[in-house]
N, C-alpha and C. Protein backbone atom coordinates (compact mmCIF):
# COMPACT_ATOMS: atom_id res chain seq x y z
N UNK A 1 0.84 -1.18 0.00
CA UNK A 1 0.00 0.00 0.00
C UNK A 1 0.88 1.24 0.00
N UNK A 2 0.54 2.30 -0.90
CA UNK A 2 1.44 3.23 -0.88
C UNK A 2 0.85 4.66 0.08
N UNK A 3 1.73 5.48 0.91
CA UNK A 3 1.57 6.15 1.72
C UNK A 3 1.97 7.41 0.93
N UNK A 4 0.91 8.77 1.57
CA UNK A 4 1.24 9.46 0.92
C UNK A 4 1.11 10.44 1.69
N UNK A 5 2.40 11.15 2.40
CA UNK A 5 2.50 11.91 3.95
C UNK A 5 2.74 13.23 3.55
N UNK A 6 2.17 14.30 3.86
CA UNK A 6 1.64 15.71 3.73
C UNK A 6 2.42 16.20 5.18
N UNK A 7 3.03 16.82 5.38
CA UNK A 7 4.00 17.25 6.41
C UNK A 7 3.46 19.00 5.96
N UNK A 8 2.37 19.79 6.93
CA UNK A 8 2.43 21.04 6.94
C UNK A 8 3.52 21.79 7.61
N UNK A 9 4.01 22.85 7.28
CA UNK A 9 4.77 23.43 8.34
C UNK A 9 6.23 23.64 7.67
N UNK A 10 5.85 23.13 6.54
CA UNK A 10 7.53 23.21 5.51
C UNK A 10 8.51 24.35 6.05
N UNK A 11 7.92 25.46 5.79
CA UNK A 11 9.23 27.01 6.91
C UNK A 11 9.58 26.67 7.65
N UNK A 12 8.81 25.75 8.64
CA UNK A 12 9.53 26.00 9.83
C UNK A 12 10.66 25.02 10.47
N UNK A 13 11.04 25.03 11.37
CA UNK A 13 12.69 24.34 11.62
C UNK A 13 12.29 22.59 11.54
N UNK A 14 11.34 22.22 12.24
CA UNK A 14 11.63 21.21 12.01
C UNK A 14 10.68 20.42 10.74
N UNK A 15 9.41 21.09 10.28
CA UNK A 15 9.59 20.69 8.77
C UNK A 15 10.96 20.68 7.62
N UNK A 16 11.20 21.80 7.84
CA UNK A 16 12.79 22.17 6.94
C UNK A 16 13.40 20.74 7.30
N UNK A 17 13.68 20.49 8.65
CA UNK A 17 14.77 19.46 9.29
C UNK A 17 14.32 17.96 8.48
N UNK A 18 12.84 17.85 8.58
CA UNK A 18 12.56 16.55 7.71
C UNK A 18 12.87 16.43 6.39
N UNK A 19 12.62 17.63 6.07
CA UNK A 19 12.70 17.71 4.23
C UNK A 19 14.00 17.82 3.83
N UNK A 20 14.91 18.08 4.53
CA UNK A 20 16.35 18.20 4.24
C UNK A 20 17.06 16.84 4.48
N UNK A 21 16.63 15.82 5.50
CA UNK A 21 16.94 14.76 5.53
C UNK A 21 16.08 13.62 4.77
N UNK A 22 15.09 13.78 4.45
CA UNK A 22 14.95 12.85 3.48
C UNK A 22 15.67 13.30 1.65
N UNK A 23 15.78 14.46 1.61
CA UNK A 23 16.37 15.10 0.46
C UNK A 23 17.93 13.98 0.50
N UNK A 24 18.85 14.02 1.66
CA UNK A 24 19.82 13.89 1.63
C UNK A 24 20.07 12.03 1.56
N UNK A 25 19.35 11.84 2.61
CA UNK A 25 19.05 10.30 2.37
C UNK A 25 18.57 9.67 0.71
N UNK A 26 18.08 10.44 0.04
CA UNK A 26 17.38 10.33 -1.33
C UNK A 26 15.79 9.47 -1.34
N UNK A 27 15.61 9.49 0.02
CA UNK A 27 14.31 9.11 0.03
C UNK A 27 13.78 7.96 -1.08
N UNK A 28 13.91 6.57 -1.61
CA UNK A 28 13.89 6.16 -2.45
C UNK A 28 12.92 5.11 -2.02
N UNK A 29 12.14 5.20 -1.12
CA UNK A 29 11.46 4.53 -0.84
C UNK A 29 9.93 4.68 -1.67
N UNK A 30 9.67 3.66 -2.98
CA UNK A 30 8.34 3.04 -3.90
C UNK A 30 7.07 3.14 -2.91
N UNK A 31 7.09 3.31 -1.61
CA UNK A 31 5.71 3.28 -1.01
C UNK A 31 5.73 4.31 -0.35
N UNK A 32 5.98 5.55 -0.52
CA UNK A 32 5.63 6.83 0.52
C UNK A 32 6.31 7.76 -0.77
N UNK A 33 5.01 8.80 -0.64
CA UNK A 33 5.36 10.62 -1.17
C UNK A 33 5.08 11.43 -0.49
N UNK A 34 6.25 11.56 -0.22
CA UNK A 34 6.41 12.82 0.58
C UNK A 34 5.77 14.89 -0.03
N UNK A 35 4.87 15.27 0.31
CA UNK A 35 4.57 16.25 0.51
C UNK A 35 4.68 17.21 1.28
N UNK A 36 5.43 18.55 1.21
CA UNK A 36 5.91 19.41 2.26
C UNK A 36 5.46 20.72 1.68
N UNK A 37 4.00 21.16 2.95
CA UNK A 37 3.06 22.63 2.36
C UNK A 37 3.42 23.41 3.43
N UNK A 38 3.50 24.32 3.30
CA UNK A 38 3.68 26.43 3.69
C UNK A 38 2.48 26.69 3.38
N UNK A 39 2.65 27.67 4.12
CA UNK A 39 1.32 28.46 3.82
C UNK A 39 1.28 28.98 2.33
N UNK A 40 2.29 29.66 1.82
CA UNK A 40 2.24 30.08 0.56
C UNK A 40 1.49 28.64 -0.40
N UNK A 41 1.53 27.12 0.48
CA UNK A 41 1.22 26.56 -0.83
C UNK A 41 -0.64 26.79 -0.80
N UNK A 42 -0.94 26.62 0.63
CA UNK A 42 -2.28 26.50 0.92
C UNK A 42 -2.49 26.85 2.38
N UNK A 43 -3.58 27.77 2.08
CA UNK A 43 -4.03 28.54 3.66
C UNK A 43 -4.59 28.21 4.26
N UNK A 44 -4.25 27.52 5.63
CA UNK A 44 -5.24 26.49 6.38
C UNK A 44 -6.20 26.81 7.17
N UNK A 45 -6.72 28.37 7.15
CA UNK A 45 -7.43 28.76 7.87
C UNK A 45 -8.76 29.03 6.45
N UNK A 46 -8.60 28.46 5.11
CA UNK A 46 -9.45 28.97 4.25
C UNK A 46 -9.76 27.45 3.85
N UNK A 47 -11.11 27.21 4.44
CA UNK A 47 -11.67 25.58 4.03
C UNK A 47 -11.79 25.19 2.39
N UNK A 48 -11.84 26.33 1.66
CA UNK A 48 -12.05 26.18 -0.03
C UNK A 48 -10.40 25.24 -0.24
N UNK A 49 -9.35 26.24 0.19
CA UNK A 49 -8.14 25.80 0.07
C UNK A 49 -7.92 24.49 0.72
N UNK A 50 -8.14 24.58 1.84
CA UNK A 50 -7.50 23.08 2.01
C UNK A 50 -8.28 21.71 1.14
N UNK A 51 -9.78 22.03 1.18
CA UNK A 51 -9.98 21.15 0.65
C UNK A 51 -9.76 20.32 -0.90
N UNK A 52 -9.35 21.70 -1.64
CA UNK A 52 -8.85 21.43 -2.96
C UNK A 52 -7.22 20.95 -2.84
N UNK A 53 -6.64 21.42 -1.92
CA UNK A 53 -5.47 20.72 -1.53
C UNK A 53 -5.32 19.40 -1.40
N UNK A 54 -6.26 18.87 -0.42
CA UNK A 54 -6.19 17.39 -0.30
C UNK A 54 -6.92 17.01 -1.11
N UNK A 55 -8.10 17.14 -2.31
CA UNK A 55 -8.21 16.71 -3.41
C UNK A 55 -7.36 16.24 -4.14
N UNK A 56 -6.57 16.93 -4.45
CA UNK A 56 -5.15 17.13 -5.61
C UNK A 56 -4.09 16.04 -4.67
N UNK A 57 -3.74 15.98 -3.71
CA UNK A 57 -2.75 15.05 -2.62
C UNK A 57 -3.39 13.84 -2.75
N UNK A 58 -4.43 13.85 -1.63
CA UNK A 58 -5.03 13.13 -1.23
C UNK A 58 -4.09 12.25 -0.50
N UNK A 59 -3.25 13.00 0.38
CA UNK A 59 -2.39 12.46 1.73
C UNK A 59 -3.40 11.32 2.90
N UNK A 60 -2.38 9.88 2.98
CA UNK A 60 -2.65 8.95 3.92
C UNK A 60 -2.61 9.49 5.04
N UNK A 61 -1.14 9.96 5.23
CA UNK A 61 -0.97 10.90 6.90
C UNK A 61 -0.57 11.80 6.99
N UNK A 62 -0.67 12.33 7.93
CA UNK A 62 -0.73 14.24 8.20
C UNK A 62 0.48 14.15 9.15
N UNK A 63 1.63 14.99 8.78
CA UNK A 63 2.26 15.62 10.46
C UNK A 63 2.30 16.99 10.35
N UNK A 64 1.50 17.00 10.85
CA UNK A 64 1.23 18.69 11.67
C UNK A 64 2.23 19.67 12.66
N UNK A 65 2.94 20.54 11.51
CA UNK A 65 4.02 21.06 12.18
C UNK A 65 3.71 22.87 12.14
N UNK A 66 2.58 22.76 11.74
CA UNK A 66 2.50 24.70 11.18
C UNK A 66 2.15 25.04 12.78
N UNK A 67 2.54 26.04 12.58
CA UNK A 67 2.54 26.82 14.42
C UNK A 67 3.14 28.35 13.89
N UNK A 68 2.28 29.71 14.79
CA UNK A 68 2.95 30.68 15.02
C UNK A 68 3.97 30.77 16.28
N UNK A 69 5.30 30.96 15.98
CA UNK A 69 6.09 31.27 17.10
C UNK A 69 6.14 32.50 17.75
N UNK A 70 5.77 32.89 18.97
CA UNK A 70 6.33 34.33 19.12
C UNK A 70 7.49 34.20 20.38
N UNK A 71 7.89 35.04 20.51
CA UNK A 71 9.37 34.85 21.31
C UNK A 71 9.43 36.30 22.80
């Protein structure tokens, strides 16, 4: 069965941190696509958007990394 993992949160450190290590590893694994969204790709506070998002994906699993930081 092929997996198809949607990782929101791409900007931030530890989306970046995933996407840079599977980049480097070469990720060559036939049963998982990896997907990595920003807000620029789709605005998760606008239900039109996401839902045409996961239309078009149609991601198995979600890791949920989008967060505002303030300091």
């Amino acid at each position: 069965m092929s997996k198809t993992i949607l990782v929101a949160g791409r900007s931030g450190m530890i989306g970046n941190a995933i996407q840079q290590v599977l980049s480097q590893s070469g990720n060559k694994s036939n049963s998982e696509k990896w997907i990595f969204m920003s807000s620029k790709d789709c605005d998760l506070r606008m239900k039109s958007q996401v839902q045409s998002f996961f239309e078009k994906h149609r991601p198995t699993h979600i890791i949920y990394l989008a967060a505002n930081v303030g300091g």
